[in-house]
ModelCIF file with pLDDT and N, C-alpha, C, O atoms, coordinates in Angstrom:
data_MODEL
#
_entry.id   MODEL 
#
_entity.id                         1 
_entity.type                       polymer 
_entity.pdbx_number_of_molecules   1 
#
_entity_poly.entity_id                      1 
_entity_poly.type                           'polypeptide(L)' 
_entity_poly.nstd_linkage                   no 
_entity_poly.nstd_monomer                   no 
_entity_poly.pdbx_seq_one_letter_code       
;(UNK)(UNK)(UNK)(UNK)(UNK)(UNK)(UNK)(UNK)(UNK)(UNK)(UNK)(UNK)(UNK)(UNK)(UNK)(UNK)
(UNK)(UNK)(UNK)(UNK)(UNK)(UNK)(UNK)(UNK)(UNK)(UNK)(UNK)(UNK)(UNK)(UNK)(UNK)(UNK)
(UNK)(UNK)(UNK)(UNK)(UNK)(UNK)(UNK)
;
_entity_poly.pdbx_seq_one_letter_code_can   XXXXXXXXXXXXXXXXXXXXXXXXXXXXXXXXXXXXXXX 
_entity_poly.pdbx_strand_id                 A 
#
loop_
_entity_poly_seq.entity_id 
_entity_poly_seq.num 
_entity_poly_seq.mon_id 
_entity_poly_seq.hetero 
1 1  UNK n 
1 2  UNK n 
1 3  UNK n 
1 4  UNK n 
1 5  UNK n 
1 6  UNK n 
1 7  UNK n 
1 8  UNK n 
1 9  UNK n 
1 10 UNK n 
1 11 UNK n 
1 12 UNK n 
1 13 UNK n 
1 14 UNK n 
1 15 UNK n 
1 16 UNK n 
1 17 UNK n 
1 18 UNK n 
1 19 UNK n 
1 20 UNK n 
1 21 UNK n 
1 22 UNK n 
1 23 UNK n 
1 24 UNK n 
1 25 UNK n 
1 26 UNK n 
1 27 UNK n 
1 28 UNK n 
1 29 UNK n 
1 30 UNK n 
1 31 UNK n 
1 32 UNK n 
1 33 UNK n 
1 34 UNK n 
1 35 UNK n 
1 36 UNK n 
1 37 UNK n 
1 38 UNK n 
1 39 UNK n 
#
_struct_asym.id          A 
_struct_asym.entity_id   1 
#
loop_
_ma_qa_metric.id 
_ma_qa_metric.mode 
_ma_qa_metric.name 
_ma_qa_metric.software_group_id 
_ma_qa_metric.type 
1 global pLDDT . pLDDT 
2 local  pLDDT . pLDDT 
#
_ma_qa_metric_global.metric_id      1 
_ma_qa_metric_global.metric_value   94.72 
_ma_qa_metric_global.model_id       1 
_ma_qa_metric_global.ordinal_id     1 
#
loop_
_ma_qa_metric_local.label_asym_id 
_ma_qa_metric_local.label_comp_id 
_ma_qa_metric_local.label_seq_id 
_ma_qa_metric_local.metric_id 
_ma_qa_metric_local.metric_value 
_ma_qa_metric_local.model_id 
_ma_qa_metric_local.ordinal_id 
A UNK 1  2 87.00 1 1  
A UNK 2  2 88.00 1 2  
A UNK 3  2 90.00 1 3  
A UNK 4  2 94.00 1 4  
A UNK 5  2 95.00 1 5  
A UNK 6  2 95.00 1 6  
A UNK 7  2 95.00 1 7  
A UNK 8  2 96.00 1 8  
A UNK 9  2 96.00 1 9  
A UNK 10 2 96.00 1 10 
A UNK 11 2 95.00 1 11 
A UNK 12 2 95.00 1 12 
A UNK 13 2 97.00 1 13 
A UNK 14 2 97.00 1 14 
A UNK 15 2 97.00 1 15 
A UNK 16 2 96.00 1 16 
A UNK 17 2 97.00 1 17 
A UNK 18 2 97.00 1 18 
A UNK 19 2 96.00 1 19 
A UNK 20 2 96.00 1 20 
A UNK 21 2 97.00 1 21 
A UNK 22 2 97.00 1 22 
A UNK 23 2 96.00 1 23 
A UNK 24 2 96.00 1 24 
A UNK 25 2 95.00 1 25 
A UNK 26 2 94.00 1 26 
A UNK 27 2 93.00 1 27 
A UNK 28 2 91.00 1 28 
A UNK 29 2 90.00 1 29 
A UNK 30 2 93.00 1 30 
A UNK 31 2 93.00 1 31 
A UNK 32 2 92.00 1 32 
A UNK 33 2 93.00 1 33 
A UNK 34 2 95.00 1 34 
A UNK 35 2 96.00 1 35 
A UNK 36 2 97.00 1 36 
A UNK 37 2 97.00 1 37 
A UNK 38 2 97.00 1 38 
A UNK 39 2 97.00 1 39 
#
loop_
_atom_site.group_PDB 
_atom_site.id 
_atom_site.type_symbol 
_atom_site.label_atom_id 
_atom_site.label_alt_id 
_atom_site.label_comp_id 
_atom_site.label_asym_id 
_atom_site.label_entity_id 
_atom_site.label_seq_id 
_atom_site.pdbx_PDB_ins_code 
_atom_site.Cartn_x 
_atom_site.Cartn_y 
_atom_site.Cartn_z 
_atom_site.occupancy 
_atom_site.B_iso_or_equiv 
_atom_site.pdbx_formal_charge 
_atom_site.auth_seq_id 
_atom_site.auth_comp_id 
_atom_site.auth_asym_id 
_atom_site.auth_atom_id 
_atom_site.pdbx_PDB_model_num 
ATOM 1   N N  . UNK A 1 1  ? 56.582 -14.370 80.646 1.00 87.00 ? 1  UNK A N  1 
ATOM 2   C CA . UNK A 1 1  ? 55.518 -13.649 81.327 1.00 87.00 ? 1  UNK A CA 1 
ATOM 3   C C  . UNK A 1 1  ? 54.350 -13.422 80.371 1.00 87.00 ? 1  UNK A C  1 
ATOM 4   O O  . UNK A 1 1  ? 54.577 -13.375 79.162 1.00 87.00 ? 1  UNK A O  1 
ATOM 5   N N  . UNK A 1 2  ? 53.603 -13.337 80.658 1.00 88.00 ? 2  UNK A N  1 
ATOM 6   C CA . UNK A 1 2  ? 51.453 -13.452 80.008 1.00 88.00 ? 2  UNK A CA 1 
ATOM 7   C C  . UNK A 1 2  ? 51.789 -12.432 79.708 1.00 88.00 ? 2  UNK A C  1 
ATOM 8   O O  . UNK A 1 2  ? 52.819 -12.001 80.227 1.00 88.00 ? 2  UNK A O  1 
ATOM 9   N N  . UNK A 1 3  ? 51.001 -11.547 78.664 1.00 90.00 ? 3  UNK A N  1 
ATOM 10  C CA . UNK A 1 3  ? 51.133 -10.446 78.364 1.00 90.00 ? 3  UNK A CA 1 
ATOM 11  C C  . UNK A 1 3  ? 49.869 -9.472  79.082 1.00 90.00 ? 3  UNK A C  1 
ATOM 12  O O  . UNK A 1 3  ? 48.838 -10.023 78.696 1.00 90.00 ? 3  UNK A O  1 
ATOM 13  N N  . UNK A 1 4  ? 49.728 -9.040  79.395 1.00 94.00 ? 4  UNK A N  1 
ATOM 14  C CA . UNK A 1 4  ? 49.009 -8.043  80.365 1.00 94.00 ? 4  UNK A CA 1 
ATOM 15  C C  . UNK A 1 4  ? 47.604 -7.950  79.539 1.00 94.00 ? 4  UNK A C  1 
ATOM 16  O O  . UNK A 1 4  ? 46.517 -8.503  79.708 1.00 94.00 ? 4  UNK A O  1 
ATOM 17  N N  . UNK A 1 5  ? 47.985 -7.211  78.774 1.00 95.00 ? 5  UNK A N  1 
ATOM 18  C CA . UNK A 1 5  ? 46.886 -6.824  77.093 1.00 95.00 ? 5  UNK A CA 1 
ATOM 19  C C  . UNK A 1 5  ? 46.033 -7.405  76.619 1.00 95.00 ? 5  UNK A C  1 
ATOM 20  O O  . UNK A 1 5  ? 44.886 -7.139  76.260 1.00 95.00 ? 5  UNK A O  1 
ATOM 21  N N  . UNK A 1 6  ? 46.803 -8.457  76.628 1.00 95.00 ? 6  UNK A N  1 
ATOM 22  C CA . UNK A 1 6  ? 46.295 -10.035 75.515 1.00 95.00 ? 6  UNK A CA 1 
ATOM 23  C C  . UNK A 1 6  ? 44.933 -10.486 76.987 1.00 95.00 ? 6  UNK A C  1 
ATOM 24  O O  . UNK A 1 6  ? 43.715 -10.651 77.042 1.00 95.00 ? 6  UNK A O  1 
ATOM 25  N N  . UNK A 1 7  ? 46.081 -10.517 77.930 1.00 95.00 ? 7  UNK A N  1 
ATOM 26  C CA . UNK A 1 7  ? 45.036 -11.712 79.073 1.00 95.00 ? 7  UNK A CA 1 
ATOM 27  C C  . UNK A 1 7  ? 43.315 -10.639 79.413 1.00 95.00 ? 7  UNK A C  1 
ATOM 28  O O  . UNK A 1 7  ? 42.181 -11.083 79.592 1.00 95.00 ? 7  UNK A O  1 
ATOM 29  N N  . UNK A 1 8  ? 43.713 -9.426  79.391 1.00 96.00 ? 8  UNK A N  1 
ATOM 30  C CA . UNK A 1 8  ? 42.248 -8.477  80.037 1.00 96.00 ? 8  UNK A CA 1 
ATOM 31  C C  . UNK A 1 8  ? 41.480 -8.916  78.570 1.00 96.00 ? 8  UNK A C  1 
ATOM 32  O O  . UNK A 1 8  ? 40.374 -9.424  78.758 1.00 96.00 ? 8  UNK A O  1 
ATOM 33  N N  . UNK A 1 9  ? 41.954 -8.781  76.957 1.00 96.00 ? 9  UNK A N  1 
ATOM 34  C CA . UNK A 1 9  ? 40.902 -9.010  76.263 1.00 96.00 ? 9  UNK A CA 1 
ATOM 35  C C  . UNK A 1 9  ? 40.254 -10.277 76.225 1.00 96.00 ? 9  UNK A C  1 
ATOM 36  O O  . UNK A 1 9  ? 39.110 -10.393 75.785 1.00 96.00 ? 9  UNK A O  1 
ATOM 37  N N  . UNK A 1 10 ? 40.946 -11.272 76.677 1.00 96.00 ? 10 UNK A N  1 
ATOM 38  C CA . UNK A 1 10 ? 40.638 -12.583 76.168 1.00 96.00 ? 10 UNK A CA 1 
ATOM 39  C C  . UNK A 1 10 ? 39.739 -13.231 77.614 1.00 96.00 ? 10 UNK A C  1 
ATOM 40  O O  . UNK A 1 10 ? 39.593 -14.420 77.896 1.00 96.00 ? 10 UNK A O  1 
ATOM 41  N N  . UNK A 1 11 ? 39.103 -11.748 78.556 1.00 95.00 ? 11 UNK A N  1 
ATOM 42  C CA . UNK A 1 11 ? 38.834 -12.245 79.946 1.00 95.00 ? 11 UNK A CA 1 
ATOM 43  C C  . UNK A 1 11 ? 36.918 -11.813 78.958 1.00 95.00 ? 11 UNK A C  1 
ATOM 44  O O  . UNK A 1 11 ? 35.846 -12.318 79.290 1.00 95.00 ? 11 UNK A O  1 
ATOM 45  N N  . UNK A 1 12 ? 37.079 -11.033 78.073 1.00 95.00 ? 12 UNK A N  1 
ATOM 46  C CA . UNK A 1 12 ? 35.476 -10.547 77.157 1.00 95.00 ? 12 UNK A CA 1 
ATOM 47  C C  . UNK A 1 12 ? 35.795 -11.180 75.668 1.00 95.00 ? 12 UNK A C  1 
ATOM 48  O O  . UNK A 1 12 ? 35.060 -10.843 74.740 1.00 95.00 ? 12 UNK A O  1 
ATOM 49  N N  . UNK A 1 13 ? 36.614 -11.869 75.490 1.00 97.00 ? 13 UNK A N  1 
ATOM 50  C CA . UNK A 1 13 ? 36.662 -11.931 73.850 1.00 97.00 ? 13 UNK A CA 1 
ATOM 51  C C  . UNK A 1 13 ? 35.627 -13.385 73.834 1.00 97.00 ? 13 UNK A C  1 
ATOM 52  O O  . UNK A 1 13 ? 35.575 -14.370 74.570 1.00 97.00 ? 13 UNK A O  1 
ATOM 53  N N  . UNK A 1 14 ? 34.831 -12.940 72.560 1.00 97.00 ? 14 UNK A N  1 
ATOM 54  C CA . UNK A 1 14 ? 34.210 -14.295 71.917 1.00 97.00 ? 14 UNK A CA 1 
ATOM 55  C C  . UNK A 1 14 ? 34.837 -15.617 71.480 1.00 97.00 ? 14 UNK A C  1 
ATOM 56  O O  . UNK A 1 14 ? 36.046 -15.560 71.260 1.00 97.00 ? 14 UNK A O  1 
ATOM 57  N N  . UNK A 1 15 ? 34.295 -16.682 71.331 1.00 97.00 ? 15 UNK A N  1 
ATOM 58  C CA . UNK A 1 15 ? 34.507 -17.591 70.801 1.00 97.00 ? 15 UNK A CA 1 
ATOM 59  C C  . UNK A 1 15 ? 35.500 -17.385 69.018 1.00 97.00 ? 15 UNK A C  1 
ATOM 60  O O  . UNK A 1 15 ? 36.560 -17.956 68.762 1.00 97.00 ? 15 UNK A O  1 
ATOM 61  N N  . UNK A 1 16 ? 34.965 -16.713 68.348 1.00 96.00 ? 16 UNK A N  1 
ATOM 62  C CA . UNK A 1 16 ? 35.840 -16.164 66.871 1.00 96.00 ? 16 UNK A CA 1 
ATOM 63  C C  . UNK A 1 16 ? 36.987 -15.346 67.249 1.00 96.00 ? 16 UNK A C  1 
ATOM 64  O O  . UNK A 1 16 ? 37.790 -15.151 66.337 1.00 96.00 ? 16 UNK A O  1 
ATOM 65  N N  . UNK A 1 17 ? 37.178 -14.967 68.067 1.00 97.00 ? 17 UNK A N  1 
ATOM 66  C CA . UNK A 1 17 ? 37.716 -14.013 68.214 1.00 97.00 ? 17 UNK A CA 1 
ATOM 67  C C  . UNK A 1 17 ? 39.499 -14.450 69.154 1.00 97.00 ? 17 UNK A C  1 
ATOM 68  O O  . UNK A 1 17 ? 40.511 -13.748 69.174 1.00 97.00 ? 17 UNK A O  1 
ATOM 69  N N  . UNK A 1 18 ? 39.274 -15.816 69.804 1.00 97.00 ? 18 UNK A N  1 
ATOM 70  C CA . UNK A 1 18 ? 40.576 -16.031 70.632 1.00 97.00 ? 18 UNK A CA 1 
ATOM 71  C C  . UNK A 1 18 ? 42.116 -16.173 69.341 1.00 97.00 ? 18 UNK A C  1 
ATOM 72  O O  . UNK A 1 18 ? 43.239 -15.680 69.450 1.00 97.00 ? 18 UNK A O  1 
ATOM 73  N N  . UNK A 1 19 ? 41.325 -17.342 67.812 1.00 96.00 ? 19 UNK A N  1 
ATOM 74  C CA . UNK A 1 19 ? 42.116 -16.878 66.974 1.00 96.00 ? 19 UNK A CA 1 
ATOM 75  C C  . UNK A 1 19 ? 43.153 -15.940 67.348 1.00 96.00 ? 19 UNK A C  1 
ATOM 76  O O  . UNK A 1 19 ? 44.233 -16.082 67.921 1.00 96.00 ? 19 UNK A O  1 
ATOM 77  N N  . UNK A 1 20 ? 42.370 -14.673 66.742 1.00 96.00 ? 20 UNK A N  1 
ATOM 78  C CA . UNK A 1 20 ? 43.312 -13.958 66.473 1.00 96.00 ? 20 UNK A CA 1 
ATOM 79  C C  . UNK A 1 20 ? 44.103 -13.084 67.595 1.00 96.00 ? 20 UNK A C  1 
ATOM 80  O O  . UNK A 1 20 ? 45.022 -12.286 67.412 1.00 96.00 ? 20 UNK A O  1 
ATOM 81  N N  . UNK A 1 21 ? 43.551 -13.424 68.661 1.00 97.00 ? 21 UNK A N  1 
ATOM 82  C CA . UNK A 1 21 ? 44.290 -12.761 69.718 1.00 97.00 ? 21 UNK A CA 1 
ATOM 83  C C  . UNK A 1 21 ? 45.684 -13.736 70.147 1.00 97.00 ? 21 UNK A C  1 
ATOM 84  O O  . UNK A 1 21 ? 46.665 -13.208 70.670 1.00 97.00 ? 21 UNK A O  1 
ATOM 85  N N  . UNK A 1 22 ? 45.628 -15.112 69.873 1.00 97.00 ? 22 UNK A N  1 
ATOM 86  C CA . UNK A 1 22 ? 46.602 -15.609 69.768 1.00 97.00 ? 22 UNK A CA 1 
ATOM 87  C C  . UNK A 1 22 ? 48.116 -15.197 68.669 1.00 97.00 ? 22 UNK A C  1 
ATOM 88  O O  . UNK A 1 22 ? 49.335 -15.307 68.803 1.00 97.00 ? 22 UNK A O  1 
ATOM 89  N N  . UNK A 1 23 ? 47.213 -14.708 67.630 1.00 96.00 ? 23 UNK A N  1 
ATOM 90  C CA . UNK A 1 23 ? 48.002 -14.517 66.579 1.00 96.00 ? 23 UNK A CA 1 
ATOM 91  C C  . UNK A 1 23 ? 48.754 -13.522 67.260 1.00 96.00 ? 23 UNK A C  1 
ATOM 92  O O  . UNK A 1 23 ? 49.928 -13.620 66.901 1.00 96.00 ? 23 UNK A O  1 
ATOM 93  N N  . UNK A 1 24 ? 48.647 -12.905 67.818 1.00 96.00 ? 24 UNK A N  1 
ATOM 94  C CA . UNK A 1 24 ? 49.307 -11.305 68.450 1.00 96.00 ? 24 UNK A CA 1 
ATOM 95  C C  . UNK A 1 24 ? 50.437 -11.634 69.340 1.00 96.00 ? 24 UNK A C  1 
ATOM 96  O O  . UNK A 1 24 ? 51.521 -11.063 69.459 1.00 96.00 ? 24 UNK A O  1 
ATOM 97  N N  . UNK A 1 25 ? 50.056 -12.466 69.822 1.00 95.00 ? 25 UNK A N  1 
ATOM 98  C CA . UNK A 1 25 ? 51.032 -13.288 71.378 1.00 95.00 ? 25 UNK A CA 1 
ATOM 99  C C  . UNK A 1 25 ? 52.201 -13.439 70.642 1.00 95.00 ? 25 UNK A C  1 
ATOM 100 O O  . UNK A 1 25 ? 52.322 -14.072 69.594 1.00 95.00 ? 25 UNK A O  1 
ATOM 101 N N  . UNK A 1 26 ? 53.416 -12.560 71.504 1.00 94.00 ? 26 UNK A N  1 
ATOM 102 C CA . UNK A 1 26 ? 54.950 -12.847 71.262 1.00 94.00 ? 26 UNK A CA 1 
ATOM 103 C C  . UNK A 1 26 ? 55.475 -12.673 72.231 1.00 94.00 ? 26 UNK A C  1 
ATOM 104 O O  . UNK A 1 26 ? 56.282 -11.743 72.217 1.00 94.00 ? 26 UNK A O  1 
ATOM 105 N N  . UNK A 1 27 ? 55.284 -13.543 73.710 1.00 93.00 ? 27 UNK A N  1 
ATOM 106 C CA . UNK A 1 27 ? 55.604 -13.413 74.975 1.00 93.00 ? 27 UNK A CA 1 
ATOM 107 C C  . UNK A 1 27 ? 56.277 -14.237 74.924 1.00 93.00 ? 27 UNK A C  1 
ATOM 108 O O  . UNK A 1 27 ? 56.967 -14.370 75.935 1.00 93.00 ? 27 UNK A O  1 
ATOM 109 N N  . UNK A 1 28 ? 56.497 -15.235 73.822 1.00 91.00 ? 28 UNK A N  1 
ATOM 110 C CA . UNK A 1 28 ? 57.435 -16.155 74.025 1.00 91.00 ? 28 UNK A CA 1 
ATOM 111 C C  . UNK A 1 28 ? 58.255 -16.740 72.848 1.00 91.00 ? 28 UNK A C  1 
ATOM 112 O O  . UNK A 1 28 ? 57.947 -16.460 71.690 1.00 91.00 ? 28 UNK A O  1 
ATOM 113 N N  . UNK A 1 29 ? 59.161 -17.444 73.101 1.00 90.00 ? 29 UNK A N  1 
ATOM 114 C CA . UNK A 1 29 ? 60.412 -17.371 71.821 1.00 90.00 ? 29 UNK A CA 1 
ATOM 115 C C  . UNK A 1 29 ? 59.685 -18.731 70.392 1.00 90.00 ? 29 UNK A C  1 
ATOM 116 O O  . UNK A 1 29 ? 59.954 -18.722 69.191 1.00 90.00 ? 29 UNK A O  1 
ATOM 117 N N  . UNK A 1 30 ? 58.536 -19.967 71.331 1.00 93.00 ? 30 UNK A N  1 
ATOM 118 C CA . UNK A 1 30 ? 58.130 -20.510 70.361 1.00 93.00 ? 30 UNK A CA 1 
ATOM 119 C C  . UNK A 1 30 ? 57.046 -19.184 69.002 1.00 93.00 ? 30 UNK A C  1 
ATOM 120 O O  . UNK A 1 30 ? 57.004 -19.280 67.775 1.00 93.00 ? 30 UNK A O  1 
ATOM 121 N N  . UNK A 1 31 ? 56.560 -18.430 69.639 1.00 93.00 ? 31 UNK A N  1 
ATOM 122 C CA . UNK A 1 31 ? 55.885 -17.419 68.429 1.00 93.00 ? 31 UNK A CA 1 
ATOM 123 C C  . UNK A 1 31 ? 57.137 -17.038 66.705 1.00 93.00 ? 31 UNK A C  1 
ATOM 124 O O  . UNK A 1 31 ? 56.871 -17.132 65.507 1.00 93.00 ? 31 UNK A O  1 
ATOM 125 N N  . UNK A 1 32 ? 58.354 -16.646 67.386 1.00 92.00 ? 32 UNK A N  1 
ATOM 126 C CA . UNK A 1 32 ? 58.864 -16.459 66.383 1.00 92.00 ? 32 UNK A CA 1 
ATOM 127 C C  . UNK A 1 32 ? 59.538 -18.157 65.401 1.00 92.00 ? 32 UNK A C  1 
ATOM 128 O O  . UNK A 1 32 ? 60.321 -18.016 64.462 1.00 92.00 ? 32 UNK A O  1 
ATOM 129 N N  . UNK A 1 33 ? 59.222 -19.103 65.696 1.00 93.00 ? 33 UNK A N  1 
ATOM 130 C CA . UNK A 1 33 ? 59.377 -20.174 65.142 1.00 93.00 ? 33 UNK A CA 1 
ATOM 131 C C  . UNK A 1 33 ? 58.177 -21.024 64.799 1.00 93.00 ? 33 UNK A C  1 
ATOM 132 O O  . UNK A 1 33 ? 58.419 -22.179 64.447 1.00 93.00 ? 33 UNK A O  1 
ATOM 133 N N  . UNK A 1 34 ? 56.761 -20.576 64.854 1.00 95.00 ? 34 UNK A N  1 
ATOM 134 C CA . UNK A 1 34 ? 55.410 -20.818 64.645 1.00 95.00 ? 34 UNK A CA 1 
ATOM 135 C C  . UNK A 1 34 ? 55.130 -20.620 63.154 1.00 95.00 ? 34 UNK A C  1 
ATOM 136 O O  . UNK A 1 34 ? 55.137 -19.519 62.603 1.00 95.00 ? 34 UNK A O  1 
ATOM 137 N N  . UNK A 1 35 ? 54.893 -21.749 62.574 1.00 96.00 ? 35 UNK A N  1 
ATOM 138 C CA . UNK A 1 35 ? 54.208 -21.386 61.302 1.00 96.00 ? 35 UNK A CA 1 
ATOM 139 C C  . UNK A 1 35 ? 52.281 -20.954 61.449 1.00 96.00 ? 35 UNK A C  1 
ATOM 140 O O  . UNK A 1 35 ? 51.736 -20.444 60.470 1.00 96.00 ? 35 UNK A O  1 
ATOM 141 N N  . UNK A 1 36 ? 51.409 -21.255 62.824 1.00 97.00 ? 36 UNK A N  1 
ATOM 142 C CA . UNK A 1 36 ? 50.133 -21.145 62.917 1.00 97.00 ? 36 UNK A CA 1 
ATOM 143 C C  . UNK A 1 36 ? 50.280 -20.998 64.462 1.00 97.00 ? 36 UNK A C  1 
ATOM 144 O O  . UNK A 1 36 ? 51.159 -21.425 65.210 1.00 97.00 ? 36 UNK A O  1 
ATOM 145 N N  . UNK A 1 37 ? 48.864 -20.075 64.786 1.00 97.00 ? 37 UNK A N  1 
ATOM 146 C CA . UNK A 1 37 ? 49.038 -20.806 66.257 1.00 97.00 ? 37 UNK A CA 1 
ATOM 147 C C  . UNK A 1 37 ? 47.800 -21.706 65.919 1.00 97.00 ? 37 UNK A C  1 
ATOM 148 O O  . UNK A 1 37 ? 47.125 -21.609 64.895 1.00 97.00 ? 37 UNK A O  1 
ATOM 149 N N  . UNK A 1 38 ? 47.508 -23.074 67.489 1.00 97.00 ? 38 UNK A N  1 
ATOM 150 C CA . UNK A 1 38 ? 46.393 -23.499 66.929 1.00 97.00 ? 38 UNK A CA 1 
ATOM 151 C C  . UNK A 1 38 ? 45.581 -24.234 68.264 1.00 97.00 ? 38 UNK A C  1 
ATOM 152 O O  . UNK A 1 38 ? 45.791 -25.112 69.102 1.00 97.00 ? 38 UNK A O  1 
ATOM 153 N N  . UNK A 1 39 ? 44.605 -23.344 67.902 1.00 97.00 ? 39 UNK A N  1 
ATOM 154 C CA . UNK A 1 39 ? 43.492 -22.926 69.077 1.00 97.00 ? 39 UNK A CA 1 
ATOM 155 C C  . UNK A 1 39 ? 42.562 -23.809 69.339 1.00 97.00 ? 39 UNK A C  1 
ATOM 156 O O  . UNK A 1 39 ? 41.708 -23.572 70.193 1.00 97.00 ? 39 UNK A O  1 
#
């Protein structure tokens, strides 16, 4: 499931800014086996 949080910021977040909102995302089991995410 999307994370609620993540999806409302990333509906105003800038271009610099999706980075790190990815970095945050642990809705799913590939995050804890991620060495980067990549955007």
């Amino acid at each position: 499931q999307a994370d609620a949080q993540l999806v409302a910021e990333l509906r105003t977040a800038r271009w610099e800014d999706i980075k790190g909102i990815a970095d945050r995302c642990r809705v799913c089991p590939m995050a804890a086996e991620r060495t980067n995410t990549v955007v």
